[in-house]
PDB file of N, CA and C in Angstrom:
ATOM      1  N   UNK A   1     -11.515  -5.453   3.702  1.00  0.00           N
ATOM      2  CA  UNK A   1     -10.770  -5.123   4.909  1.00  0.00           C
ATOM      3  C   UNK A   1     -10.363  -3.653   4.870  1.00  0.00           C
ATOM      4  N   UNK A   2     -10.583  -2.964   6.170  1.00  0.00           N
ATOM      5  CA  UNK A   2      -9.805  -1.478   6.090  1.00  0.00           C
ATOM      6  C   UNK A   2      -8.947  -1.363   6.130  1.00  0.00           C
ATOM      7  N   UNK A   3      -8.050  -0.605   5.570  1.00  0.00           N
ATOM      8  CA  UNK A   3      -6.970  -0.021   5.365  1.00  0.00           C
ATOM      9  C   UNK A   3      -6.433   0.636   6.925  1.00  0.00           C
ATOM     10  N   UNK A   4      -5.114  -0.046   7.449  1.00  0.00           N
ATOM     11  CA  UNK A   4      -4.422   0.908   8.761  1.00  0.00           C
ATOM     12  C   UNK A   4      -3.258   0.710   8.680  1.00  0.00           C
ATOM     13  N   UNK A   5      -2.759   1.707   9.555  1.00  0.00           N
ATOM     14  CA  UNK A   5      -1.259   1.847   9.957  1.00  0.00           C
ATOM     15  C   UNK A   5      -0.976   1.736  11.328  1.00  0.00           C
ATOM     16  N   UNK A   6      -0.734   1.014  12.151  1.00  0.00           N
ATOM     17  CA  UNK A   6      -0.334   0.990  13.587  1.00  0.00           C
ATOM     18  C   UNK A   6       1.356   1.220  13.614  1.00  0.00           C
ATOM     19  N   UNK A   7       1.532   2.638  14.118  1.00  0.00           N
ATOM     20  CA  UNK A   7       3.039   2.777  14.784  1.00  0.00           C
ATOM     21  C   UNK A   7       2.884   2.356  16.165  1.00  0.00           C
ATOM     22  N   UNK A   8       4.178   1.302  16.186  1.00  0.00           N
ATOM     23  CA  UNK A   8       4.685   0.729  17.209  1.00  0.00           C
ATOM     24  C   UNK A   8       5.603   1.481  17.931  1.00  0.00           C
ATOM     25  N   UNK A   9       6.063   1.677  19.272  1.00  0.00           N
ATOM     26  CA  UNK A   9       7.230   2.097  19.666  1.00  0.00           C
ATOM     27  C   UNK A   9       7.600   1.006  20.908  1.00  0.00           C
ATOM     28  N   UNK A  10       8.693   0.410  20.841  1.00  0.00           N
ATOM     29  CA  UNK A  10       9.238  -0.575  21.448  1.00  0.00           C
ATOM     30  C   UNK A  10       9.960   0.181  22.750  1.00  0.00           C
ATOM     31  N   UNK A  11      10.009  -0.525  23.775  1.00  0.00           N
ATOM     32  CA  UNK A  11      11.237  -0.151  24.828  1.00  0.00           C
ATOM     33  C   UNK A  11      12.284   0.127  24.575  1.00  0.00           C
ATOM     34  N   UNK A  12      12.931  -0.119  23.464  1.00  0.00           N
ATOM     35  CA  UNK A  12      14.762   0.299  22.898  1.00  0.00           C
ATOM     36  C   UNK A  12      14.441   1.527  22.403  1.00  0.00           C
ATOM     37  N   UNK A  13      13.272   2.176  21.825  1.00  0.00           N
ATOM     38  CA  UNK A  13      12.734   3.337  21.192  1.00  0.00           C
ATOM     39  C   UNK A  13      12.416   3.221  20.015  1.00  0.00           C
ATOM     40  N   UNK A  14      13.081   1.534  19.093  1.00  0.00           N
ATOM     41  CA  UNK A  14      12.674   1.310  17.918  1.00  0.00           C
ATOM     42  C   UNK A  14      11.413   1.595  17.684  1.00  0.00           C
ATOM     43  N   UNK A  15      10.836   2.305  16.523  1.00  0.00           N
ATOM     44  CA  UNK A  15       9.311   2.570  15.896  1.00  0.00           C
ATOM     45  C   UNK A  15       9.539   1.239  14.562  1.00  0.00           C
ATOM     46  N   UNK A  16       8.228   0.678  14.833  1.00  0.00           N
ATOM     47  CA  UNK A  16       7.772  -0.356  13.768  1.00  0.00           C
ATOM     48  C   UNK A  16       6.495   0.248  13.310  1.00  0.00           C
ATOM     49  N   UNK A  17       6.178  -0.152  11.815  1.00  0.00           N
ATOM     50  CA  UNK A  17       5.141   0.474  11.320  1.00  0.00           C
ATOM     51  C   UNK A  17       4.655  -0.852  10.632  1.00  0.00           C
ATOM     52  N   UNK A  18       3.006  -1.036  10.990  1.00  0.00           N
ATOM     53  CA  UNK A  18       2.848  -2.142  10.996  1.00  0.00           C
ATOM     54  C   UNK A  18       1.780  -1.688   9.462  1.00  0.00           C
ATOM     55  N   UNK A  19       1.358  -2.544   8.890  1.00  0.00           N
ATOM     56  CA  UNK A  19       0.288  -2.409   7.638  1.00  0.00           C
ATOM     57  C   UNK A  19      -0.171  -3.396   7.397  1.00  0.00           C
ATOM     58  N   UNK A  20      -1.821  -2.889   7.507  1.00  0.00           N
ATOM     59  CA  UNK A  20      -3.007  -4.226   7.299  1.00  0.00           C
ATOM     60  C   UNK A  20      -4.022  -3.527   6.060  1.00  0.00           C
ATOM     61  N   UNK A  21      -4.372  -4.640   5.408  1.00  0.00           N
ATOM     62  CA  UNK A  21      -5.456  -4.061   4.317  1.00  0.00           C
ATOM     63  C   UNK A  21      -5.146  -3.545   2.961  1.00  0.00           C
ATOM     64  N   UNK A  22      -3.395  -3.147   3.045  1.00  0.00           N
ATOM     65  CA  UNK A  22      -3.048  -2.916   1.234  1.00  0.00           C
ATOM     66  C   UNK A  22      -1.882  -4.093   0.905  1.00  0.00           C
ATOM     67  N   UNK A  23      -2.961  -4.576  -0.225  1.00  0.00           N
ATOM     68  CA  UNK A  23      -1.518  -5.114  -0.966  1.00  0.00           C
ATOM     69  C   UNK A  23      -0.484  -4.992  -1.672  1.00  0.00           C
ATOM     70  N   UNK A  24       0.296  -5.460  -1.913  1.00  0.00           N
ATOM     71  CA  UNK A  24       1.081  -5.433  -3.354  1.00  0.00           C
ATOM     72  C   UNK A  24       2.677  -4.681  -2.653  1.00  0.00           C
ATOM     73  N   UNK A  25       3.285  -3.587  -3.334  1.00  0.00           N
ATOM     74  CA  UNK A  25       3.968  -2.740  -3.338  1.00  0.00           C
ATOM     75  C   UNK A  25       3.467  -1.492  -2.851  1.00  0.00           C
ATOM     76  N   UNK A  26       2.014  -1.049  -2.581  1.00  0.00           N
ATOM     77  CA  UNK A  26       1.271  -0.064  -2.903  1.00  0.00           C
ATOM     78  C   UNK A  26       1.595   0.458  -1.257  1.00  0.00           C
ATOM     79  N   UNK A  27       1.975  -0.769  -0.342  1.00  0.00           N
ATOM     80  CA  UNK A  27       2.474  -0.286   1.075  1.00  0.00           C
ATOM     81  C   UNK A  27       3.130   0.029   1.326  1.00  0.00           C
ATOM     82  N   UNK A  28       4.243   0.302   0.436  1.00  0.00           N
ATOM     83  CA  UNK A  28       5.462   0.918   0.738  1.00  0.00           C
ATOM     84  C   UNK A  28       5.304   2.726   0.230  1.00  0.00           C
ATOM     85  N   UNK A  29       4.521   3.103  -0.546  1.00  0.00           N
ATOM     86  CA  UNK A  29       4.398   4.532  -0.924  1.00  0.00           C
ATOM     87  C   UNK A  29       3.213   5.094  -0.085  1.00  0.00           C
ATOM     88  N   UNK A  30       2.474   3.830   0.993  1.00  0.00           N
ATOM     89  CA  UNK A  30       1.456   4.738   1.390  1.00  0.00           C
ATOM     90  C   UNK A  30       2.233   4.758   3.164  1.00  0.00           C
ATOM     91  N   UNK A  31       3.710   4.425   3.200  1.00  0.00           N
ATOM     92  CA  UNK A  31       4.360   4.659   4.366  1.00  0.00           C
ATOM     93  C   UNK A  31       5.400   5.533   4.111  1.00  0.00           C
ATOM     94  N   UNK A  32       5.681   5.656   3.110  1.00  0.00           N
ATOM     95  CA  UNK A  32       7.110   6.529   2.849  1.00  0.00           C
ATOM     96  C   UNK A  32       7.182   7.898   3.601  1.00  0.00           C
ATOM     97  N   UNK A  33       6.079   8.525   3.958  1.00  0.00           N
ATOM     98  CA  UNK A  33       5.747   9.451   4.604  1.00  0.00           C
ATOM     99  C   UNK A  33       6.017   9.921   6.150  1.00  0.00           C
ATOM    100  N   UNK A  34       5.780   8.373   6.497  1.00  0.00           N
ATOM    101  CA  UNK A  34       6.220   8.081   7.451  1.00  0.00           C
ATOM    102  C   UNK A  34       7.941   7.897   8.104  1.00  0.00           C
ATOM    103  N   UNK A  35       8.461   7.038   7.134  1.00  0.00           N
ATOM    104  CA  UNK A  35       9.779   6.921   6.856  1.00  0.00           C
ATOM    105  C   UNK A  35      10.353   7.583   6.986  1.00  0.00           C
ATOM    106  N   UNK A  36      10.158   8.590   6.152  1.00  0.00           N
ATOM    107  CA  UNK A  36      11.253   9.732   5.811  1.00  0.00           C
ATOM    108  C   UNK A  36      11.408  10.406   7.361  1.00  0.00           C
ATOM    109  N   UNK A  37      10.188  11.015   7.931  1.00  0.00           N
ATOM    110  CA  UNK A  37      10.058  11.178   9.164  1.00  0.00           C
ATOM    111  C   UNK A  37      10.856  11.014  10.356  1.00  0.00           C
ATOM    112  N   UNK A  38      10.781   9.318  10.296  1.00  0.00           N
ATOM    113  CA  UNK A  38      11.054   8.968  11.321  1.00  0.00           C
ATOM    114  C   UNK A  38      12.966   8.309  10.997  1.00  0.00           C
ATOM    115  N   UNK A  39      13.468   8.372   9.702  1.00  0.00           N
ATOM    116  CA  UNK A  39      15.222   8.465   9.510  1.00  0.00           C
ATOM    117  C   UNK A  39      15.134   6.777   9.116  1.00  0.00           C
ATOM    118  N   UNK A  40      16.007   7.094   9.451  1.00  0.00           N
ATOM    119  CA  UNK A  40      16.959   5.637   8.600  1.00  0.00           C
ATOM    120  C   UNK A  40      16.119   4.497   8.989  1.00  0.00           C
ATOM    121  N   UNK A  41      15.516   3.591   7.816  1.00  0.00           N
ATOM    122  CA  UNK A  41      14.888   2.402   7.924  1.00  0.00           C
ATOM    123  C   UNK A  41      15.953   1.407   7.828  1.00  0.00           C
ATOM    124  N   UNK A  42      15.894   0.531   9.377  1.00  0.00           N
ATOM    125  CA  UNK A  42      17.024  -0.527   9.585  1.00  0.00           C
ATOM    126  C   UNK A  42      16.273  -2.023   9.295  1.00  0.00           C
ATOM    127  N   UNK A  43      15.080  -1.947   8.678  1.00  0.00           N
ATOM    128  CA  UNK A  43      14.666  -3.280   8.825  1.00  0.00           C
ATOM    129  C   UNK A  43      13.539  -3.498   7.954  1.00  0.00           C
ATOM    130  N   UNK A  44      13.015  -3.988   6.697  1.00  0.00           N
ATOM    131  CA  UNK A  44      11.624  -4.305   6.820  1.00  0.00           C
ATOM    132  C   UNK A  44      11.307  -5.687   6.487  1.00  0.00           C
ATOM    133  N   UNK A  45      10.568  -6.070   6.582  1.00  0.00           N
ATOM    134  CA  UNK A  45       9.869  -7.272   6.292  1.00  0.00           C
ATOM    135  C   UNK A  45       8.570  -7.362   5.673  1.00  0.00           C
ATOM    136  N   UNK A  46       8.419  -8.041   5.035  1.00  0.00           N
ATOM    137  CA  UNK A  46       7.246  -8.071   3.853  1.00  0.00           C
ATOM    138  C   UNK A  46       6.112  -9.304   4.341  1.00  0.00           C
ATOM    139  N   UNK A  47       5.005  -8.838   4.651  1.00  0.00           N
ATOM    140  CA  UNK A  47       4.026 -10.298   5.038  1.00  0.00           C
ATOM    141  C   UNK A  47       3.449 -10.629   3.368  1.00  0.00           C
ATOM    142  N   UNK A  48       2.873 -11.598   3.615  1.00  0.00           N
ATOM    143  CA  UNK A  48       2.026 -12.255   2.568  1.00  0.00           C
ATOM    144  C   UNK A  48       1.260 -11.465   1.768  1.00  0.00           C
ATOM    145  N   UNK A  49       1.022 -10.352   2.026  1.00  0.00           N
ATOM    146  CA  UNK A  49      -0.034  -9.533   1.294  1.00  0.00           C
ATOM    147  C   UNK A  49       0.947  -8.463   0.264  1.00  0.00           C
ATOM    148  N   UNK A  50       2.015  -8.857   0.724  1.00  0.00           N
ATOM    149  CA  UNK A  50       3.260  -7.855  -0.138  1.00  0.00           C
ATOM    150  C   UNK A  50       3.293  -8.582  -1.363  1.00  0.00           C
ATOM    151  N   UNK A  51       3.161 -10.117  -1.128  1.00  0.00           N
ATOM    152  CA  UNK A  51       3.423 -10.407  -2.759  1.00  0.00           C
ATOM    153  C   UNK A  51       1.534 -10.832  -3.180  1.00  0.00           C
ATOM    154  N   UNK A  52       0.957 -10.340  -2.786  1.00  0.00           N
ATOM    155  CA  UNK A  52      -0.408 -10.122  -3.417  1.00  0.00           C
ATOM    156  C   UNK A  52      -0.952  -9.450  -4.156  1.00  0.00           C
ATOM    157  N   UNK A  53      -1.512  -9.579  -5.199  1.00  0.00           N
ATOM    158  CA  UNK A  53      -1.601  -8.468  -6.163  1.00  0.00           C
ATOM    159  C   UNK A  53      -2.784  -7.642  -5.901  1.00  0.00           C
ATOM    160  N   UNK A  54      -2.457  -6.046  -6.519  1.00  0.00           N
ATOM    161  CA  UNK A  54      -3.771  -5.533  -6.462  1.00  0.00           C
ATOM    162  C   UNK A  54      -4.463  -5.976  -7.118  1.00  0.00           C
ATOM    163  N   UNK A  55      -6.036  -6.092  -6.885  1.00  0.00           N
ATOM    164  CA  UNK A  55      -7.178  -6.222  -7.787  1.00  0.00           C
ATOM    165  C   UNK A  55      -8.105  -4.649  -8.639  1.00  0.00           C
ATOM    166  N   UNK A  56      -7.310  -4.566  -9.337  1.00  0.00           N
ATOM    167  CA  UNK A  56      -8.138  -3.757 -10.307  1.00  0.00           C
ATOM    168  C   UNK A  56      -8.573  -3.545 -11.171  1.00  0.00           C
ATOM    169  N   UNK A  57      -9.855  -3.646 -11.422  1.00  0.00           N
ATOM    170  CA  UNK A  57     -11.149  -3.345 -12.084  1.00  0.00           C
ATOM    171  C   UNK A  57     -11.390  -1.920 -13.323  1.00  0.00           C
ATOM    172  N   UNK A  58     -11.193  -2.740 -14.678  1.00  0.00           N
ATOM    173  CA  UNK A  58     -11.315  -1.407 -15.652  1.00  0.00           C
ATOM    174  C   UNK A  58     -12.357  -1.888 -16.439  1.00  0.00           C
ATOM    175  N   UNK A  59     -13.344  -0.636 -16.619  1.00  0.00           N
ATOM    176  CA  UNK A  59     -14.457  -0.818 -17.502  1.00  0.00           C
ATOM    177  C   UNK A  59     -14.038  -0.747 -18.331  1.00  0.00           C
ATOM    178  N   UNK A  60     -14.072  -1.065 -20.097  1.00  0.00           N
ATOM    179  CA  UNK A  60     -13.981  -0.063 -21.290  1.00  0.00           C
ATOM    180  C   UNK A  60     -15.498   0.021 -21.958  1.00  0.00           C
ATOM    181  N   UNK A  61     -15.244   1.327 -22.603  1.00  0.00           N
ATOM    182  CA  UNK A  61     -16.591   1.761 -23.064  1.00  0.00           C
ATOM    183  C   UNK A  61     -16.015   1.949 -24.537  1.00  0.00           C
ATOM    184  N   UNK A  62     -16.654   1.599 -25.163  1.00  0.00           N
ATOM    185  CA  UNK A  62     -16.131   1.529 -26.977  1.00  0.00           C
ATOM    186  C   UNK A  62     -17.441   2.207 -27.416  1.00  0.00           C
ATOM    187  N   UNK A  63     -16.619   3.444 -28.026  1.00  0.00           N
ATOM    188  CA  UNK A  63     -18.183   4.205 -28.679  1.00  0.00           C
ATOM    189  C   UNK A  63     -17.694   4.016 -30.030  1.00  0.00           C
ATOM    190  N   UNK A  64     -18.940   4.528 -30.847  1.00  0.00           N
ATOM    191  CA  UNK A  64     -18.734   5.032 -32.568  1.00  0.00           C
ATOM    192  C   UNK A  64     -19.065   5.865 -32.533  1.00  0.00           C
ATOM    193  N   UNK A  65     -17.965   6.708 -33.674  1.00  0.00           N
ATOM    194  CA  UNK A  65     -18.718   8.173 -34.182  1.00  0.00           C
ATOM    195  C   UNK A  65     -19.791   7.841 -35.263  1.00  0.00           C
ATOM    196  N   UNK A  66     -19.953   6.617 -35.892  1.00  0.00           N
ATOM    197  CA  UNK A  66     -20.534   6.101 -36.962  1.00  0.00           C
ATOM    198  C   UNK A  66     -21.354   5.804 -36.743  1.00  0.00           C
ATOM    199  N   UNK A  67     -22.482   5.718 -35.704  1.00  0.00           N
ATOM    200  CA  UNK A  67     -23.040   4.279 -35.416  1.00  0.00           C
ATOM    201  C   UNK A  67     -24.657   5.008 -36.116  1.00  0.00           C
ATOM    202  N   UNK A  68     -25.324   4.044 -36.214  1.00  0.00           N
ATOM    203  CA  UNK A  68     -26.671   3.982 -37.563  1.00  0.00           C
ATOM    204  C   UNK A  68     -27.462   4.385 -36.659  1.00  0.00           C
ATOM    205  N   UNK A  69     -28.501   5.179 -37.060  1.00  0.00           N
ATOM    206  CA  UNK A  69     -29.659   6.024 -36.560  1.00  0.00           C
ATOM    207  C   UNK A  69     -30.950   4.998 -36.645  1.00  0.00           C
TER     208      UNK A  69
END
């Protein structure tokens, strides 16, 4: 799924910032930007994908300095 941000602006003037496509915690530092911006956050709410974990993927590569010719 792609990654977006839809800002909302409501009739009262409230801005909602909506987030589809990241999970975890990782949505809150890829809005903070936003936040700060736009002043005092009176509200958030967390969907299902907030308590979802990231999936990440580590190779390891194990060398020798020793290894037989």
């Amino acid at each position: 799924m792609d990654q977006q941000i839809t800002v909302v602006v409501e009739r009262d003037g409230k801005v909602r910032l909506e987030v589809e496509g990241i999970r975890g915690s990782q949505c809150l530092s890829v809005t903070a930007f936003l936040e700060k911006e736009m002043g005092k956050v009176c509200e958030r709410q967390r969907t299902g994908d907030f308590y979802k974990s990231q999936h990440v993927a580590l190779k390891n590569r194990i060398t020798s300095e020793n290894r037989a010719a």
